[in-house]
Protein backbone atom coordinates (compact mmCIF):
# COMPACT_ATOMS: atom_id res chain seq x y z
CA UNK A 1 -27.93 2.16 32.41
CA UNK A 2 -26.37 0.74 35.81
CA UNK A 3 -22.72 0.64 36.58
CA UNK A 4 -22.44 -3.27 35.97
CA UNK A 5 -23.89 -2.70 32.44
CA UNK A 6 -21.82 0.75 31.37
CA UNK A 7 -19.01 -1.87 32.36
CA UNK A 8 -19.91 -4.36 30.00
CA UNK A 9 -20.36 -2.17 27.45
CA UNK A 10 -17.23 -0.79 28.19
CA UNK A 11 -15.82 -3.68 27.69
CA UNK A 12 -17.37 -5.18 24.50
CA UNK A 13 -16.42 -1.54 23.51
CA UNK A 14 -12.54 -2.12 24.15
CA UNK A 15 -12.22 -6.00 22.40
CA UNK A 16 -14.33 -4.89 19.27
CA UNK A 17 -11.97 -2.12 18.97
CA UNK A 18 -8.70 -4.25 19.90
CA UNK A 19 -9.81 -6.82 17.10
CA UNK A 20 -10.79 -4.04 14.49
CA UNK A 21 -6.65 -3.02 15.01
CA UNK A 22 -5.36 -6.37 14.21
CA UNK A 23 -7.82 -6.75 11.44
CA UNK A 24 -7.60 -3.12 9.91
CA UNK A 25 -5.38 -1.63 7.56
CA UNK A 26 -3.52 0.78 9.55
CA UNK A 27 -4.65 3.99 7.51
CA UNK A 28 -8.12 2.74 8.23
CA UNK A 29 -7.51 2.14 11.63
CA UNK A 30 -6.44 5.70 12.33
CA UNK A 31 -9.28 7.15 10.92
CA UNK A 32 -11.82 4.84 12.78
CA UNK A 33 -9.60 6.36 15.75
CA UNK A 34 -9.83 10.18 14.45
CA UNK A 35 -13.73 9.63 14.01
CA UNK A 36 -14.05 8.01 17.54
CA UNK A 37 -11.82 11.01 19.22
CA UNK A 38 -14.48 13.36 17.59
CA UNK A 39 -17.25 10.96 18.74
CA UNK A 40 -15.99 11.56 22.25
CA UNK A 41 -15.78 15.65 22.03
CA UNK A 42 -19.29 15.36 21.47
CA UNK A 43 -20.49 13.48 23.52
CA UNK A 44 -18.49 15.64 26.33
CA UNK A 45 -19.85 18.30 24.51
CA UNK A 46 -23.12 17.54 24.83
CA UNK A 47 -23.15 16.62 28.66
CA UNK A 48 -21.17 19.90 29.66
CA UNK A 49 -24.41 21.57 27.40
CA UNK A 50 -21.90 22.41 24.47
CA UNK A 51 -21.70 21.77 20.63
CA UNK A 52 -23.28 17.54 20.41
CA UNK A 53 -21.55 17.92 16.14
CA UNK A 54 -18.56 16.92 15.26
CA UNK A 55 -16.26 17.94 12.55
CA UNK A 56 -13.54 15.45 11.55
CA UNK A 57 -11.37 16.89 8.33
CA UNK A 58 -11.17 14.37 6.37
CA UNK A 59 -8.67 14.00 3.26
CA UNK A 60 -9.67 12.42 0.17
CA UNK A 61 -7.61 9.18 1.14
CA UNK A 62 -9.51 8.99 3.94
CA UNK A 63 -12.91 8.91 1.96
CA UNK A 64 -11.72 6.27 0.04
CA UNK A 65 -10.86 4.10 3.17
CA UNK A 66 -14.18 5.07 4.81
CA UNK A 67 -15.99 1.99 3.13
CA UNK A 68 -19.59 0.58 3.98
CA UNK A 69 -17.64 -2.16 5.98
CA UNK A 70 -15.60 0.80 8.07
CA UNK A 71 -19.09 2.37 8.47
CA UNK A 72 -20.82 -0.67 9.62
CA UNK A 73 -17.66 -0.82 12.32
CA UNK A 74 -18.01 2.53 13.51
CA UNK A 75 -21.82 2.39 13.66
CA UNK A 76 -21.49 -0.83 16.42
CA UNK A 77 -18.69 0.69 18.27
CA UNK A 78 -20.81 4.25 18.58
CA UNK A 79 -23.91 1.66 19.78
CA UNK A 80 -22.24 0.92 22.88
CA UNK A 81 -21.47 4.30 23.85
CA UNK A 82 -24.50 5.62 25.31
CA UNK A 83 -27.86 4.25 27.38
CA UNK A 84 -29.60 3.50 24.02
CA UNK A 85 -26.50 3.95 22.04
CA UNK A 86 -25.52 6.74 19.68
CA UNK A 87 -26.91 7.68 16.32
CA UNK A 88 -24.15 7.96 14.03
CA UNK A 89 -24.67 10.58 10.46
CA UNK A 90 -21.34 10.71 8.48
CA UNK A 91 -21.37 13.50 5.77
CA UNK A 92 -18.27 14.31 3.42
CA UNK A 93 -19.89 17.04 2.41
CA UNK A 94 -18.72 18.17 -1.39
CA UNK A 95 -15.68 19.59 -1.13
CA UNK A 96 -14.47 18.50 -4.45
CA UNK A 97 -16.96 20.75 -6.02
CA UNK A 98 -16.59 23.20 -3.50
CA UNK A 99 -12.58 22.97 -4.72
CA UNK A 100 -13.47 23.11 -8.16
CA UNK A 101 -15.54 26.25 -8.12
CA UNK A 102 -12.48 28.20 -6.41
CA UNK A 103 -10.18 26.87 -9.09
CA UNK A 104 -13.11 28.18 -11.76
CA UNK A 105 -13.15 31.49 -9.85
CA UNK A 106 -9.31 32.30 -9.53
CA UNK A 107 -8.42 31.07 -13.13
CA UNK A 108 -11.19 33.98 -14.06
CA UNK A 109 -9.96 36.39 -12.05
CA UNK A 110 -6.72 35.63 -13.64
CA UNK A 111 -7.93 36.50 -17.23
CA UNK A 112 -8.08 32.99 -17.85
CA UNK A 113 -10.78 30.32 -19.68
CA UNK A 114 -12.45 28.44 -16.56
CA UNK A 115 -13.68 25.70 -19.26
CA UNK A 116 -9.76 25.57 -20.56
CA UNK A 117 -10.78 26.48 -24.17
């Protein structure tokens, strides 16, 4: 990619995401902004020869605001961020079940019924 097109890039880049903050809820604004701040530790990551994954903790507000559409967003802003553009995996992971086995495990080790009976 030559300078003139980085630049236009860089600029599509900037009014998709100025329109996405007038159009966004402001919760889902800041996490398309918490996402794209992890977006850009890897991708300075990955040119210094570091870690290219990202890890963005997420809350479970913020999985409820991360909808196809917010998806769809991030996906086109992340394709004009590199020469071919950026492929873009979210995983939540489970951490609900994750949290519910270490509830299960500390009400045993507390003498307690796991299953509440």
């Amino acid at each position: 990619m030559d300078e003139e097109q980085f630049l236009e890039r860089a600029q599509q880049f900037a009014l998709h995401l100025a329109e996405l903050q007038s159009r966004l809820d402001p919760a889902s604004y800041d996490l398309l902004l918490r996402i794209l701040h992890g977006v850009n530790e890897a991708i300075v990551g990955r040119s210094s020869g570091g870690a290219t994954g990202i890890d963005v903790p997420v809350t479970a507000l913020d999985r409820d605001l991360f909808t196809p559409a917010l998806g769809r967003e991030l996906a086109e802003l992340t394709s004009l961020l590199g020469p071919h553009g950026l492929q873009l995996i979210v995983e939540f992971g489970d951490q609900q079940e994750r949290d519910r086995r270490e509830v299960e495990a500390i009400a045993r080790a507390s003498g307690m019924d796991p299953g509440g009976t």
